[in-house]
PDB file of N, CA and C in Angstrom:
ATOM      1  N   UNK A   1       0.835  -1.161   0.000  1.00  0.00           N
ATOM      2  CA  UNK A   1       0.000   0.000   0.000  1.00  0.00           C
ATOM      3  C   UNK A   1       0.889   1.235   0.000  1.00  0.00           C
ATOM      4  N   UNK A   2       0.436   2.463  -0.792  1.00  0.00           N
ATOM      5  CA  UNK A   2       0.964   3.425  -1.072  1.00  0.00           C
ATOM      6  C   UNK A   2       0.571   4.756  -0.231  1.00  0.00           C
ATOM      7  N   UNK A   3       0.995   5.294   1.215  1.00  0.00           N
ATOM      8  CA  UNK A   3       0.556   6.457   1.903  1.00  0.00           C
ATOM      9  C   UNK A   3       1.285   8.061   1.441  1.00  0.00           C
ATOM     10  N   UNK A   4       0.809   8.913   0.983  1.00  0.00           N
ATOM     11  CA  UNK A   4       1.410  10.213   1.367  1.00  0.00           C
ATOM     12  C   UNK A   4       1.082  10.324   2.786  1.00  0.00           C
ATOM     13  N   UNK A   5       0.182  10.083   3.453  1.00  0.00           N
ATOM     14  CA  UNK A   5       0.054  10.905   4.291  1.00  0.00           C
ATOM     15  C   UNK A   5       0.648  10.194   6.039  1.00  0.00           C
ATOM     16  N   UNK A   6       1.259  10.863   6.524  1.00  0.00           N
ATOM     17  CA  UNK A   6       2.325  10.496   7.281  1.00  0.00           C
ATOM     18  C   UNK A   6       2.322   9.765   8.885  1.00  0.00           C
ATOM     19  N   UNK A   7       0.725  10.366   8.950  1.00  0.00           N
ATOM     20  CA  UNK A   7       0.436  10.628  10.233  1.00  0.00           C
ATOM     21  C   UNK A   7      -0.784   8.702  10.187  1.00  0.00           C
ATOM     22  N   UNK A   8      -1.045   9.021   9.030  1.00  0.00           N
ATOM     23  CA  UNK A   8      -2.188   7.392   8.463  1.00  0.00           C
ATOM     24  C   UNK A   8      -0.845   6.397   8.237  1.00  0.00           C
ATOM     25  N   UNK A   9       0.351   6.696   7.842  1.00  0.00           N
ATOM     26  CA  UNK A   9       1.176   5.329   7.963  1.00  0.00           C
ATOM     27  C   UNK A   9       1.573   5.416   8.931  1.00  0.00           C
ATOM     28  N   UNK A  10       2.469   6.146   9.981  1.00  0.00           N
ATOM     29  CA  UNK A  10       2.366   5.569  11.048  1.00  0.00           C
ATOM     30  C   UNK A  10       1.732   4.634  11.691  1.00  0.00           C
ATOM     31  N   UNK A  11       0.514   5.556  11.626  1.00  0.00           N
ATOM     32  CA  UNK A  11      -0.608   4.436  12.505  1.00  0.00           C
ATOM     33  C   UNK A  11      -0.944   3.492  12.109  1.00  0.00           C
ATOM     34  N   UNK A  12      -1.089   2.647  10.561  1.00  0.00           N
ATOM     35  CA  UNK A  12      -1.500   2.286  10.352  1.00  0.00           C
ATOM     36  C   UNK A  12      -0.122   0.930  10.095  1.00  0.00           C
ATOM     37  N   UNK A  13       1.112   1.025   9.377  1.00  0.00           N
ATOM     38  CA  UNK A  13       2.139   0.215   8.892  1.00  0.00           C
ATOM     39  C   UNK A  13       2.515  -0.456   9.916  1.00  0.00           C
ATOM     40  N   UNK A  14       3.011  -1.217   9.733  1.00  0.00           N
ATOM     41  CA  UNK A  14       4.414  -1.883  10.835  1.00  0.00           C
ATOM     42  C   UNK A  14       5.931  -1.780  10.015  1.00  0.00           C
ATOM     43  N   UNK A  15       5.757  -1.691   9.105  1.00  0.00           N
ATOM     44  CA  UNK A  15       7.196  -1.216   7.858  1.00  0.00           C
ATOM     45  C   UNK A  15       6.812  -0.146   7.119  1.00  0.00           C
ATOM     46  N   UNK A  16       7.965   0.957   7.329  1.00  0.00           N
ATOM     47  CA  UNK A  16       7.670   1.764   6.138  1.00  0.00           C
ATOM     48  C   UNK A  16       8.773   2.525   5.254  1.00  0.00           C
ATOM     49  N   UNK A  17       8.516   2.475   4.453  1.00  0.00           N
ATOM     50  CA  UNK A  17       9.565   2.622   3.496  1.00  0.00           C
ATOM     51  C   UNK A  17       9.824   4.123   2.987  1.00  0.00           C
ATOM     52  N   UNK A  18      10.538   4.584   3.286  1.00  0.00           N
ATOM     53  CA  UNK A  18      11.074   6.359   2.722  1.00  0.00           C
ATOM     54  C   UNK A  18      12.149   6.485   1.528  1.00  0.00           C
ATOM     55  N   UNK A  19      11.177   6.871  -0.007  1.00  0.00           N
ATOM     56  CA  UNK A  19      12.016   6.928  -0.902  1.00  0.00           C
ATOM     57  C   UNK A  19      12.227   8.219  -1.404  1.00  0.00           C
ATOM     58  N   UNK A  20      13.754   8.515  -1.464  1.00  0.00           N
ATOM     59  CA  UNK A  20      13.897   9.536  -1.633  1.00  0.00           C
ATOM     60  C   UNK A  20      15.047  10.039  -3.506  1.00  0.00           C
ATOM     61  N   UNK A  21      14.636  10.216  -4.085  1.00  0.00           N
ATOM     62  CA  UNK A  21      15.876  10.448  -5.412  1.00  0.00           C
ATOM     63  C   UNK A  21      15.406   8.944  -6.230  1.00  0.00           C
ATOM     64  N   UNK A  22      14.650   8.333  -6.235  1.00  0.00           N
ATOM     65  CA  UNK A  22      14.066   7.017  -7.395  1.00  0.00           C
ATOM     66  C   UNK A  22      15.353   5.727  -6.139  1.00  0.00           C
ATOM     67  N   UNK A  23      15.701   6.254  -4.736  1.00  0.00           N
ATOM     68  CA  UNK A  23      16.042   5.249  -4.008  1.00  0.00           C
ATOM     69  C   UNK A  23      15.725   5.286  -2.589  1.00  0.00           C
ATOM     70  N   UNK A  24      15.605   4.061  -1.891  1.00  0.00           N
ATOM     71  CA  UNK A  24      15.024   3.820  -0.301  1.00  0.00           C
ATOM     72  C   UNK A  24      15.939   4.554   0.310  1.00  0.00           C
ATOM     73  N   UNK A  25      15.650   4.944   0.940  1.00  0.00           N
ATOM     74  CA  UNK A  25      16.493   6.227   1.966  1.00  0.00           C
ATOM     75  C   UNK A  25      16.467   5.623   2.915  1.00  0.00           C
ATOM     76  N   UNK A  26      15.377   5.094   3.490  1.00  0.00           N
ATOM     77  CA  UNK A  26      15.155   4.545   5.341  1.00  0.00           C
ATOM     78  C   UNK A  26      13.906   3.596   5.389  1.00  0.00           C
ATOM     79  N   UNK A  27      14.490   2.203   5.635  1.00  0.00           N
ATOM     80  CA  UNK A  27      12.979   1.661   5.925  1.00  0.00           C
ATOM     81  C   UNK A  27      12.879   1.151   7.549  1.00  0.00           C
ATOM     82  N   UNK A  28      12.300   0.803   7.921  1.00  0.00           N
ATOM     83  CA  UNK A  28      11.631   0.043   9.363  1.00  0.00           C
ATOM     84  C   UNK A  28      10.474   0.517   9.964  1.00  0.00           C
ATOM     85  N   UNK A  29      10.211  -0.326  11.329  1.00  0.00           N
ATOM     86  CA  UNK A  29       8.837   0.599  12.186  1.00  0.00           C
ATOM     87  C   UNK A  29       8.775   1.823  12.051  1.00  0.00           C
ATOM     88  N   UNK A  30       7.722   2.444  12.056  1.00  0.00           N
ATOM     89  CA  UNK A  30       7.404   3.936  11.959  1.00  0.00           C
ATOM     90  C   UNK A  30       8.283   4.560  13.341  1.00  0.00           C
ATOM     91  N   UNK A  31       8.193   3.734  14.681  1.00  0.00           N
ATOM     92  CA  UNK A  31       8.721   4.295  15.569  1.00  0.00           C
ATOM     93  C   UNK A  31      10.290   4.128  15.514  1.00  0.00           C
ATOM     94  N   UNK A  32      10.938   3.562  14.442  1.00  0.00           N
ATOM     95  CA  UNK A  32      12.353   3.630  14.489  1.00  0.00           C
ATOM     96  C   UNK A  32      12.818   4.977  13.365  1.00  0.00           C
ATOM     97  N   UNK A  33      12.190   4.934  12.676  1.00  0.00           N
ATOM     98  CA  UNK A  33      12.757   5.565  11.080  1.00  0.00           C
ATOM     99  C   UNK A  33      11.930   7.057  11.108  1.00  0.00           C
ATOM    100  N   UNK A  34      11.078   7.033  11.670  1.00  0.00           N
ATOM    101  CA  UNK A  34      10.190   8.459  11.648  1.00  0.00           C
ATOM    102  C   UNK A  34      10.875   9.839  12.756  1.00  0.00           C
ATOM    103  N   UNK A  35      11.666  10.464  12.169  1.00  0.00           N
ATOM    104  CA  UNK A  35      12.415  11.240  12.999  1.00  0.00           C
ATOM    105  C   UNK A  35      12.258  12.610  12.197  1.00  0.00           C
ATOM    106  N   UNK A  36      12.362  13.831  12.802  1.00  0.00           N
ATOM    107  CA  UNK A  36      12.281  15.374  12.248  1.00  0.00           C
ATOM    108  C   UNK A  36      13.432  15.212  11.046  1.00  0.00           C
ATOM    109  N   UNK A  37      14.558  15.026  11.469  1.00  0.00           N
ATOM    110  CA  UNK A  37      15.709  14.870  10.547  1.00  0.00           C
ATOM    111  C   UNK A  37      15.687  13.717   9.119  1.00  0.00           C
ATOM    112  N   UNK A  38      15.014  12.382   9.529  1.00  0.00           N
ATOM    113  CA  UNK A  38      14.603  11.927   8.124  1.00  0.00           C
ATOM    114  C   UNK A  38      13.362  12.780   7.155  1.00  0.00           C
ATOM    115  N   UNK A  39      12.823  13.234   8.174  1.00  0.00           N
ATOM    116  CA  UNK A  39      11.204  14.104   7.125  1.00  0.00           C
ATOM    117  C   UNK A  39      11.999  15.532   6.760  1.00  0.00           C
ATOM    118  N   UNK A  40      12.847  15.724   6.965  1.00  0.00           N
ATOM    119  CA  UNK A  40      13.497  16.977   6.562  1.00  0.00           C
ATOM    120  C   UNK A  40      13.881  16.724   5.381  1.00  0.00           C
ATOM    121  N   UNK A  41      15.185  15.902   5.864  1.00  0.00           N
ATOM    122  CA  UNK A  41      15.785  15.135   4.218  1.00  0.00           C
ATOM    123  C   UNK A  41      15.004  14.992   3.387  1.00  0.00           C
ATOM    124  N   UNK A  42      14.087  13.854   3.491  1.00  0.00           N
ATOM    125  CA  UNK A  42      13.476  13.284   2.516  1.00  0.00           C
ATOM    126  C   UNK A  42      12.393  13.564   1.776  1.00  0.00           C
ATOM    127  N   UNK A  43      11.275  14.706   2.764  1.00  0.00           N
ATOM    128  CA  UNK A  43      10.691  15.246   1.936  1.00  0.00           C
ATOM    129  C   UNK A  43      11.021  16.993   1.798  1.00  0.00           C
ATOM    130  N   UNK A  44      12.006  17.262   2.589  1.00  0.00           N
ATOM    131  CA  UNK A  44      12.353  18.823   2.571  1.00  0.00           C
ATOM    132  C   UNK A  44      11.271  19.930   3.211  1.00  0.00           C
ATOM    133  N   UNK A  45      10.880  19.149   4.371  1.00  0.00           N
ATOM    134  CA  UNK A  45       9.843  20.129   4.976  1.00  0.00           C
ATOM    135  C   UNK A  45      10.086  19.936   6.866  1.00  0.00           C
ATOM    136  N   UNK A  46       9.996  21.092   7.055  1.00  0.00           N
ATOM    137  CA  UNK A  46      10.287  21.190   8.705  1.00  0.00           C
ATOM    138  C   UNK A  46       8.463  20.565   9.265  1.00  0.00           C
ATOM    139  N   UNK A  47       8.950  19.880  10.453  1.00  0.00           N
ATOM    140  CA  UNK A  47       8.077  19.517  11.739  1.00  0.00           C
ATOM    141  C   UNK A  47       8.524  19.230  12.390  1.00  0.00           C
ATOM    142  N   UNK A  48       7.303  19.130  13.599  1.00  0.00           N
ATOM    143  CA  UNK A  48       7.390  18.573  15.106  1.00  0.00           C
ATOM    144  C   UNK A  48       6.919  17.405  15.177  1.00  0.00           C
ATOM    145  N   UNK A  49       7.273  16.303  15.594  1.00  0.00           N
ATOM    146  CA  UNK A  49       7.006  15.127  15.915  1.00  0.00           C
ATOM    147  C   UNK A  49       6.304  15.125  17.552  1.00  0.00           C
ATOM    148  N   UNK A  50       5.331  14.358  17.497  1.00  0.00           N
ATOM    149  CA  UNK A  50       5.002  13.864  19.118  1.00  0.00           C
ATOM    150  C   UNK A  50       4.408  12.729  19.170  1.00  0.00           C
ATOM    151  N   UNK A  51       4.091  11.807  19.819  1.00  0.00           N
ATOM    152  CA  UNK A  51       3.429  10.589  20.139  1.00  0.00           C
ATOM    153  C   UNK A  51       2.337  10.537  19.933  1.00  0.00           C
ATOM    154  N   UNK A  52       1.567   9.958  18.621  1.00  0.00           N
ATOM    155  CA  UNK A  52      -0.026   9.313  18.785  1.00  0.00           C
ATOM    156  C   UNK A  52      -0.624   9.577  20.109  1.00  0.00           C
ATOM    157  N   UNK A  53      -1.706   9.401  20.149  1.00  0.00           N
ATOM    158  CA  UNK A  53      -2.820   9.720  21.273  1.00  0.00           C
ATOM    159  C   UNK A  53      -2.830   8.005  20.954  1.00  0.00           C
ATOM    160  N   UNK A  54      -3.212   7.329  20.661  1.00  0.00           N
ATOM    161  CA  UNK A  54      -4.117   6.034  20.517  1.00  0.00           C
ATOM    162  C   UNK A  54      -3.169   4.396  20.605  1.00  0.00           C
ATOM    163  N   UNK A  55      -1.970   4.698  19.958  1.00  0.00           N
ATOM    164  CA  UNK A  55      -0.745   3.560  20.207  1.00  0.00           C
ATOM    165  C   UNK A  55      -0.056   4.141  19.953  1.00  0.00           C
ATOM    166  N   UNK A  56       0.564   5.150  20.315  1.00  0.00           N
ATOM    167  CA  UNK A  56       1.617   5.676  20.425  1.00  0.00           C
ATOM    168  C   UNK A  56       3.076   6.227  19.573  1.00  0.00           C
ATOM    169  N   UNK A  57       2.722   5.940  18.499  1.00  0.00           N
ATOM    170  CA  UNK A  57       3.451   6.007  17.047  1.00  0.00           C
ATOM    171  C   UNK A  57       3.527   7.475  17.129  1.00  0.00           C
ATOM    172  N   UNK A  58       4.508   7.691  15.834  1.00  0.00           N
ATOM    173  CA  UNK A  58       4.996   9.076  15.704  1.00  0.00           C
ATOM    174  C   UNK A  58       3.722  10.023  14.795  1.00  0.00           C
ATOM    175  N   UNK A  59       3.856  11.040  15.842  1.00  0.00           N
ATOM    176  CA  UNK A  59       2.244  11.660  14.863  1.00  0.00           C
ATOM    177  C   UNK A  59       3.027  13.196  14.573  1.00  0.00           C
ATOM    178  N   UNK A  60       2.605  13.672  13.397  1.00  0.00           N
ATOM    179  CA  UNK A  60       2.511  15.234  13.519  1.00  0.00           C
ATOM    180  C   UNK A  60       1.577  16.085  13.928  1.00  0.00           C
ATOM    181  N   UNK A  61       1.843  16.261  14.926  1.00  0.00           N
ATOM    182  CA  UNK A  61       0.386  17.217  15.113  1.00  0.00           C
ATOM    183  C   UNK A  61      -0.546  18.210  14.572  1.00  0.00           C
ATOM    184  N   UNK A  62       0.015  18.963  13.544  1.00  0.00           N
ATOM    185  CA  UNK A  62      -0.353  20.168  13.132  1.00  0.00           C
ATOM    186  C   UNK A  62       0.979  20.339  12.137  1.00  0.00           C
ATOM    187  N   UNK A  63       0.118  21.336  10.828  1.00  0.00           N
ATOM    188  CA  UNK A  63       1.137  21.014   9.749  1.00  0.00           C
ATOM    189  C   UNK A  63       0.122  22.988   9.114  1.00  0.00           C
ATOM    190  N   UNK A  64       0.827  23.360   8.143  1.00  0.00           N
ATOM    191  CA  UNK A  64       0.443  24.237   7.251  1.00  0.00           C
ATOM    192  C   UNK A  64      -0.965  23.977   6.904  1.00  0.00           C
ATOM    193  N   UNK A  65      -0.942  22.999   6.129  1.00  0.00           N
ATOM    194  CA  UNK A  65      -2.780  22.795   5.594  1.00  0.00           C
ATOM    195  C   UNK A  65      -2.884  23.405   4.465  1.00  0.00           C
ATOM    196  N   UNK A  66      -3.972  23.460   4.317  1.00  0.00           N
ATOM    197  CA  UNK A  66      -4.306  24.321   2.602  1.00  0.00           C
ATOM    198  C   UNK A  66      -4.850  25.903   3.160  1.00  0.00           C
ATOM    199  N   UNK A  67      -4.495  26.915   2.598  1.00  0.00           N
ATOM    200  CA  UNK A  67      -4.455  28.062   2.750  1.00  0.00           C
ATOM    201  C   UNK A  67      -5.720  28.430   1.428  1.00  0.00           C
ATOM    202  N   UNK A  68      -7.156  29.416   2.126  1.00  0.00           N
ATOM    203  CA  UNK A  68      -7.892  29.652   1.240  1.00  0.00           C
ATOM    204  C   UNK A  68      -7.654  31.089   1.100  1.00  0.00           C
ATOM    205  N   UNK A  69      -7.714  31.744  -0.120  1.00  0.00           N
ATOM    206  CA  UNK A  69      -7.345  33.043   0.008  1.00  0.00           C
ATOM    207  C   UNK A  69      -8.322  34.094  -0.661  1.00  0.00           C
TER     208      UNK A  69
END
């Protein structure tokens, strides 16, 4: 299965795979490989990481969003 969205693989994977340049950059548990410094690299965007509410996996809490103007 194929996730963009970061916060649904966490919770949802037990492996996950981060490709970055047409190659795997970082795979394992969400709670090993999901760090500010790999989501920087790999997708080139700053966050805060904190712990799921529900099992405990790496969640972002709050992100930009879509801006209506």
């Amino acid at each position: 299965m194929i996730l963009h969205d970061l916060n649904l693989a966490c919770h949802y994977a037990d492996h996950i795979v981060a490709i970055h340049q047409q190659t795997v950059a970082v795979q394992g548990p969400p709670e090993d490989i999901m760090t500010v410094a790999m989501i920087q690299e790999v997708l080139g965007i700053e966050v805060t990481l904190s712990e799921g509410p529900f099992l405990g996996t790496p969640c972002i809490p709050k992100g930009k969003g879509r801006y209506i103007k």
